[in-house]
Every structure is written in C-alpha cells, then in structure tokens.
PDB file of N, CA and C in Angstrom:
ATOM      1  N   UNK A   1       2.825  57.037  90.617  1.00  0.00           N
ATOM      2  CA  UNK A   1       2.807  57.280  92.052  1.00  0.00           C
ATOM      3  C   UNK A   1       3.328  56.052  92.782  1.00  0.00           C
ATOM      4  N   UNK A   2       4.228  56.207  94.018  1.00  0.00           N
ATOM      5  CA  UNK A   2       4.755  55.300  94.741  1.00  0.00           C
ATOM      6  C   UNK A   2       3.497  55.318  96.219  1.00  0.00           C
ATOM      7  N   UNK A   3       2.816  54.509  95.913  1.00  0.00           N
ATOM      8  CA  UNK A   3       1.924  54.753  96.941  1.00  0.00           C
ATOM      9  C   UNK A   3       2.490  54.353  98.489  1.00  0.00           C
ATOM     10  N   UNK A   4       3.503  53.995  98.975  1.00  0.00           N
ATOM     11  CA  UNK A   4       4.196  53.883 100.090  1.00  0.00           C
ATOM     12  C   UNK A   4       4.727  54.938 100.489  1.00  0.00           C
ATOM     13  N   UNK A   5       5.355  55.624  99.409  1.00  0.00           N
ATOM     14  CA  UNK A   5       5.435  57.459  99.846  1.00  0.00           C
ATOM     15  C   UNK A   5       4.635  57.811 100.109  1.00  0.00           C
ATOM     16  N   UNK A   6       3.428  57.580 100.315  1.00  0.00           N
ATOM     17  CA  UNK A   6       2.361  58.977 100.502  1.00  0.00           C
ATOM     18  C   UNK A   6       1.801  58.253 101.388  1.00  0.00           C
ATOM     19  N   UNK A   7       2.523  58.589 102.666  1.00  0.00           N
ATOM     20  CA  UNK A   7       1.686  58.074 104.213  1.00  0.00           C
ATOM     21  C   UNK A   7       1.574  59.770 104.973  1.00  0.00           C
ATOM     22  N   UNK A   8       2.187  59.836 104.604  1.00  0.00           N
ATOM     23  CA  UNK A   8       1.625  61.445 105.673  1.00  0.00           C
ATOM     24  C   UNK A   8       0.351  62.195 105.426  1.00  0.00           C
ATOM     25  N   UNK A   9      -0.157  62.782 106.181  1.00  0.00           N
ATOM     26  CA  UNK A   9      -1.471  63.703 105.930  1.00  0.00           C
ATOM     27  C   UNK A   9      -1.256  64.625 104.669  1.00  0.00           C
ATOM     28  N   UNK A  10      -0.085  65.410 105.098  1.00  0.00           N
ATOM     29  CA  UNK A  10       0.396  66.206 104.260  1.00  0.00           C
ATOM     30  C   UNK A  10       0.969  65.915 102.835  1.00  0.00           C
ATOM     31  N   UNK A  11       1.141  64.688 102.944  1.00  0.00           N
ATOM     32  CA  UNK A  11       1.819  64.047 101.587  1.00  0.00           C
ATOM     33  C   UNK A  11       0.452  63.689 100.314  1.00  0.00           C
ATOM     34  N   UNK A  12      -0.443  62.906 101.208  1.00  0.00           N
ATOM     35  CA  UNK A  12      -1.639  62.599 100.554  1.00  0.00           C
ATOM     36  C   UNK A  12      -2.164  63.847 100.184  1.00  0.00           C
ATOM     37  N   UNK A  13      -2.307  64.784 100.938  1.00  0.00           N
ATOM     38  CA  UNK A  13      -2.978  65.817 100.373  1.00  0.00           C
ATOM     39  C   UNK A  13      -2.625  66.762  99.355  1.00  0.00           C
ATOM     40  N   UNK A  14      -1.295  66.528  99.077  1.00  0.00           N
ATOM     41  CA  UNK A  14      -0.223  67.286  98.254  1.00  0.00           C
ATOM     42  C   UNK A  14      -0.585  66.201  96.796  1.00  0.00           C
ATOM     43  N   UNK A  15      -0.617  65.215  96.987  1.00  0.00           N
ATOM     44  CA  UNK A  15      -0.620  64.568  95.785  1.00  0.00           C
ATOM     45  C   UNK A  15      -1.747  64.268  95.241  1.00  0.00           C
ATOM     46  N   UNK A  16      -2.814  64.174  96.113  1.00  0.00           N
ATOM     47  CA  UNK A  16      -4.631  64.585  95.436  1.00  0.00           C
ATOM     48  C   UNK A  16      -4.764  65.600  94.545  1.00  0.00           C
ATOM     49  N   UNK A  17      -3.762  67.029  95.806  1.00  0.00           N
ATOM     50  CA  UNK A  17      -3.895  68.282  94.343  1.00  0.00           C
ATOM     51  C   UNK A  17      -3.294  68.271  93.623  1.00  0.00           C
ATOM     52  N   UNK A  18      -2.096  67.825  93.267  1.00  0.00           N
ATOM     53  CA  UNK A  18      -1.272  67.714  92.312  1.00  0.00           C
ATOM     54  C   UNK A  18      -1.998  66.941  90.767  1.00  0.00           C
ATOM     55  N   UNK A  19      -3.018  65.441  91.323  1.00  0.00           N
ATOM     56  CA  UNK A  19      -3.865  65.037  90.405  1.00  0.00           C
ATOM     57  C   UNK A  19      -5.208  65.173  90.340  1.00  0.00           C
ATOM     58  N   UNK A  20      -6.219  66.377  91.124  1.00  0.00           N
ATOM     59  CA  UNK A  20      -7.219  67.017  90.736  1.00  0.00           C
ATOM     60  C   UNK A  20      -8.625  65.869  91.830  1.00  0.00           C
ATOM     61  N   UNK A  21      -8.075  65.375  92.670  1.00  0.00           N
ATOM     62  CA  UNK A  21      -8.979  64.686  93.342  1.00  0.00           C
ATOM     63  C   UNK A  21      -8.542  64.897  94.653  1.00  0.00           C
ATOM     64  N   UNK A  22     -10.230  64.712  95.223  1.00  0.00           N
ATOM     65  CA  UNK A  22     -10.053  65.105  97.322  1.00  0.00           C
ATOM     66  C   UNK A  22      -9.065  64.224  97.789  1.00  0.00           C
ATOM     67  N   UNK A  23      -8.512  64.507  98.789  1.00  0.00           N
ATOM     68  CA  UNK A  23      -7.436  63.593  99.919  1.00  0.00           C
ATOM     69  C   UNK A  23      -8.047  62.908 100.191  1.00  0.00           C
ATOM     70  N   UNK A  24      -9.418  62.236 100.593  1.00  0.00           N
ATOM     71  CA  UNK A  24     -10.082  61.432 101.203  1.00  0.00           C
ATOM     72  C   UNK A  24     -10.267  60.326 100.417  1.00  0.00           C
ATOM     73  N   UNK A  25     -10.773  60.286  98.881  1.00  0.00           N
ATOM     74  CA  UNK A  25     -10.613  59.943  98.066  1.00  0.00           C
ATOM     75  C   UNK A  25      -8.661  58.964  98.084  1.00  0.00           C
ATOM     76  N   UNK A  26      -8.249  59.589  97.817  1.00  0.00           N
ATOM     77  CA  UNK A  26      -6.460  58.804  97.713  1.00  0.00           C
ATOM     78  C   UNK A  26      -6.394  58.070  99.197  1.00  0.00           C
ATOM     79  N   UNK A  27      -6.425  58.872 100.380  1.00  0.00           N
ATOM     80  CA  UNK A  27      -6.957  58.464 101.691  1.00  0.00           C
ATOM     81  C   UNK A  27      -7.576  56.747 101.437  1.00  0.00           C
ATOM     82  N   UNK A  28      -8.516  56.949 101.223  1.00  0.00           N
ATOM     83  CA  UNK A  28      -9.634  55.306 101.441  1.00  0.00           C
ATOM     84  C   UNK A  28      -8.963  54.882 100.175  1.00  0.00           C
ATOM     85  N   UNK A  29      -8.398  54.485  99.388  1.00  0.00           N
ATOM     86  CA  UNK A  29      -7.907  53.793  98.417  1.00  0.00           C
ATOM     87  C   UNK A  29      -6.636  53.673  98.593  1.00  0.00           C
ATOM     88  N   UNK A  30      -5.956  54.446 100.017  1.00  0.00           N
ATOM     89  CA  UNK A  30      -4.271  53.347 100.180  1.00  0.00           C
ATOM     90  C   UNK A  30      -4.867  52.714 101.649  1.00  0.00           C
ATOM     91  N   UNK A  31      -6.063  53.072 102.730  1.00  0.00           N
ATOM     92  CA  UNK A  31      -6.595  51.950 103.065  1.00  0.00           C
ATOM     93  C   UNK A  31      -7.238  50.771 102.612  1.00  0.00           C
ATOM     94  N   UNK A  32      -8.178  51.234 101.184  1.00  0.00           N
ATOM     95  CA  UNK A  32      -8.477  49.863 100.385  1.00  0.00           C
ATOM     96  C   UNK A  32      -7.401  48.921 100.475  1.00  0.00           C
ATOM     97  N   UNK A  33      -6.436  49.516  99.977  1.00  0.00           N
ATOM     98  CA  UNK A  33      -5.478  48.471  98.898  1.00  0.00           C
ATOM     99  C   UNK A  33      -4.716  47.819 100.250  1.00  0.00           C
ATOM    100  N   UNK A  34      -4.684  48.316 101.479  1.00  0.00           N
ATOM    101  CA  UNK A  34      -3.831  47.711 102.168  1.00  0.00           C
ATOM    102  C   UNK A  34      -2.460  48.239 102.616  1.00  0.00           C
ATOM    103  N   UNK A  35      -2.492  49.327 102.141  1.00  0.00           N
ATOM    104  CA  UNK A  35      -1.020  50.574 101.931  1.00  0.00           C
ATOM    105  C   UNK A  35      -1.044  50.993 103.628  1.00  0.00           C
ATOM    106  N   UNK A  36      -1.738  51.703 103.511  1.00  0.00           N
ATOM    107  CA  UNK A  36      -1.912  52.220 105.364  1.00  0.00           C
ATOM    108  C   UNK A  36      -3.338  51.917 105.762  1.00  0.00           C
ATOM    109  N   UNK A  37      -2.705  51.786 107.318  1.00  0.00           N
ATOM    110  CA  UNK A  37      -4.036  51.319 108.367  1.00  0.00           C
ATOM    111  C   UNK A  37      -4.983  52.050 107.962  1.00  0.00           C
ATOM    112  N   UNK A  38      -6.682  50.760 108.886  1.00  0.00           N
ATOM    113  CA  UNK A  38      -7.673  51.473 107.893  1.00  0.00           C
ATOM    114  C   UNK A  38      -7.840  52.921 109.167  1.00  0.00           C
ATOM    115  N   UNK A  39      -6.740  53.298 109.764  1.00  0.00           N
ATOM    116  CA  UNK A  39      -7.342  54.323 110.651  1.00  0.00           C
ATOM    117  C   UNK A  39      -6.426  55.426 110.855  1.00  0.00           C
ATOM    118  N   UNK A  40      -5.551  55.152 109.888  1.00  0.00           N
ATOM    119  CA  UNK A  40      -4.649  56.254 109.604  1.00  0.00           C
ATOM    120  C   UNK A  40      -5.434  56.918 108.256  1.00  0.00           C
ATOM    121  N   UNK A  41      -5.191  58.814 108.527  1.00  0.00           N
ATOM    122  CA  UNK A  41      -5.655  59.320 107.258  1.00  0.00           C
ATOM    123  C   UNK A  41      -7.425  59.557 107.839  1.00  0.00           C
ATOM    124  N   UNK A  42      -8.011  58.687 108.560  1.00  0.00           N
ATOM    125  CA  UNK A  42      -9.161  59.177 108.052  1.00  0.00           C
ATOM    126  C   UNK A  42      -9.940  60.451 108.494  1.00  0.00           C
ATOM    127  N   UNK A  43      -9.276  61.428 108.754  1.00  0.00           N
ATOM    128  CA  UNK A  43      -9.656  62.688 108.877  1.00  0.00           C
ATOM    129  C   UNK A  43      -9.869  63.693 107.612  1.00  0.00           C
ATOM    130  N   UNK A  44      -9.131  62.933 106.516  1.00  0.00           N
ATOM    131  CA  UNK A  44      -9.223  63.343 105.572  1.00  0.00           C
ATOM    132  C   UNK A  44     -10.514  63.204 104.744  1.00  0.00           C
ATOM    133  N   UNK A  45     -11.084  61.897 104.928  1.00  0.00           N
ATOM    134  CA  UNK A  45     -12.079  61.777 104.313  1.00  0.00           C
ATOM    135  C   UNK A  45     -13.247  61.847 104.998  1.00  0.00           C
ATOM    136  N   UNK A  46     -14.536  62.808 104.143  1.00  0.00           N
ATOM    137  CA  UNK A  46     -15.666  63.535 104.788  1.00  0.00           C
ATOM    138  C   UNK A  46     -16.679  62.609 104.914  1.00  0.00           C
ATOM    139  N   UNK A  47     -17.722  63.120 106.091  1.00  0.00           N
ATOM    140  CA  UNK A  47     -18.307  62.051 106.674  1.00  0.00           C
ATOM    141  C   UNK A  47     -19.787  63.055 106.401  1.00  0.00           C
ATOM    142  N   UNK A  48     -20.455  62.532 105.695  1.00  0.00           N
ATOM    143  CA  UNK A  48     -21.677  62.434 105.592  1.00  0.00           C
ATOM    144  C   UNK A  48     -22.926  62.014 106.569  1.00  0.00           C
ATOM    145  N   UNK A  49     -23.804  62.179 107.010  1.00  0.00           N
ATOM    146  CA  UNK A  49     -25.176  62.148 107.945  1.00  0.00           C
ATOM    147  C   UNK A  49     -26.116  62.027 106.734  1.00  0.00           C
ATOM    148  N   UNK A  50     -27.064  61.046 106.280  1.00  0.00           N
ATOM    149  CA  UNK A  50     -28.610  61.143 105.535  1.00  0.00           C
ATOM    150  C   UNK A  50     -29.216  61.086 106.625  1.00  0.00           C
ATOM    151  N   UNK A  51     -30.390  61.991 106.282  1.00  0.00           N
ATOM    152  CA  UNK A  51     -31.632  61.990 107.129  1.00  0.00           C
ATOM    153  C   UNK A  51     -32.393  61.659 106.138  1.00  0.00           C
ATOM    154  N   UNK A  52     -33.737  60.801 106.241  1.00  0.00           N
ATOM    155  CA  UNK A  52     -34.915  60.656 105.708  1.00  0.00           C
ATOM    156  C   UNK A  52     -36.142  60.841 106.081  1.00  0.00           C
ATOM    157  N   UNK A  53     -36.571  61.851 105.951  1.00  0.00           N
ATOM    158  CA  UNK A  53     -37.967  62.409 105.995  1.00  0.00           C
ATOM    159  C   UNK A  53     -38.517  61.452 105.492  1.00  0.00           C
ATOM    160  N   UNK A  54     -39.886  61.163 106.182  1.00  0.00           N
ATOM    161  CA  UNK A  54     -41.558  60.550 105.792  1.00  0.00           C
ATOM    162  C   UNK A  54     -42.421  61.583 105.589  1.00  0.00           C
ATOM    163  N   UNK A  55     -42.675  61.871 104.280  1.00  0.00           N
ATOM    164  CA  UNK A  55     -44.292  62.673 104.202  1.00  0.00           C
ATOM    165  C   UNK A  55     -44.786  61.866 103.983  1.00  0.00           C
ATOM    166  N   UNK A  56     -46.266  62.178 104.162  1.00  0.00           N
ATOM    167  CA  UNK A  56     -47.430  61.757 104.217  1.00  0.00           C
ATOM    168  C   UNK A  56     -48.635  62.474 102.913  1.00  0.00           C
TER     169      UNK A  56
END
C-alpha cells in the first residue's frame, strides 16, 4: 500500500475492504503515522460513550 494514495474518504474505505479491516481503523493509523491531518478522515472512525454504573 502507498499510503499517500489513500487520502480520500472513499479511497480509505475502498482499501480497508479490500484488506478485511474498518476505515477507521486505516483512518487513525495514516493520522498516527503522520500521513493525513489528525482531522481529516475522522468520520470514519466510531466513537464510543462508556457509562459506569455504581451498584450498591
């Protein structure tokens, strides 16, 4: 993979399925590395809420 090719939404997401992993996933790992801004892409990757209950 040429990870400089794969700046588009559509590109990343084409090449996640192509190798069996989420866009969000490839997404935060060409922001890791420094490839694209950390604020490009991130629609792709899912955003989680924990709640923590206290019983008693």
């Amino acid at each position: 993979m040429d990870p400089t090719r794969y700046t588009s939404d559509d590109e990343i997401v084409e090449f996640a399925k192509s190798v069996g992993i989420h866009p969000g996933i490839v997404a935060g790992r060409l922001q890791h590395e420094g490839i694209i801004a950390q604020n490009r892409c991130s629609k792709l990757k899912e955003k989680y809420v924990i709640e923590i209950k206290h019983t008693a």
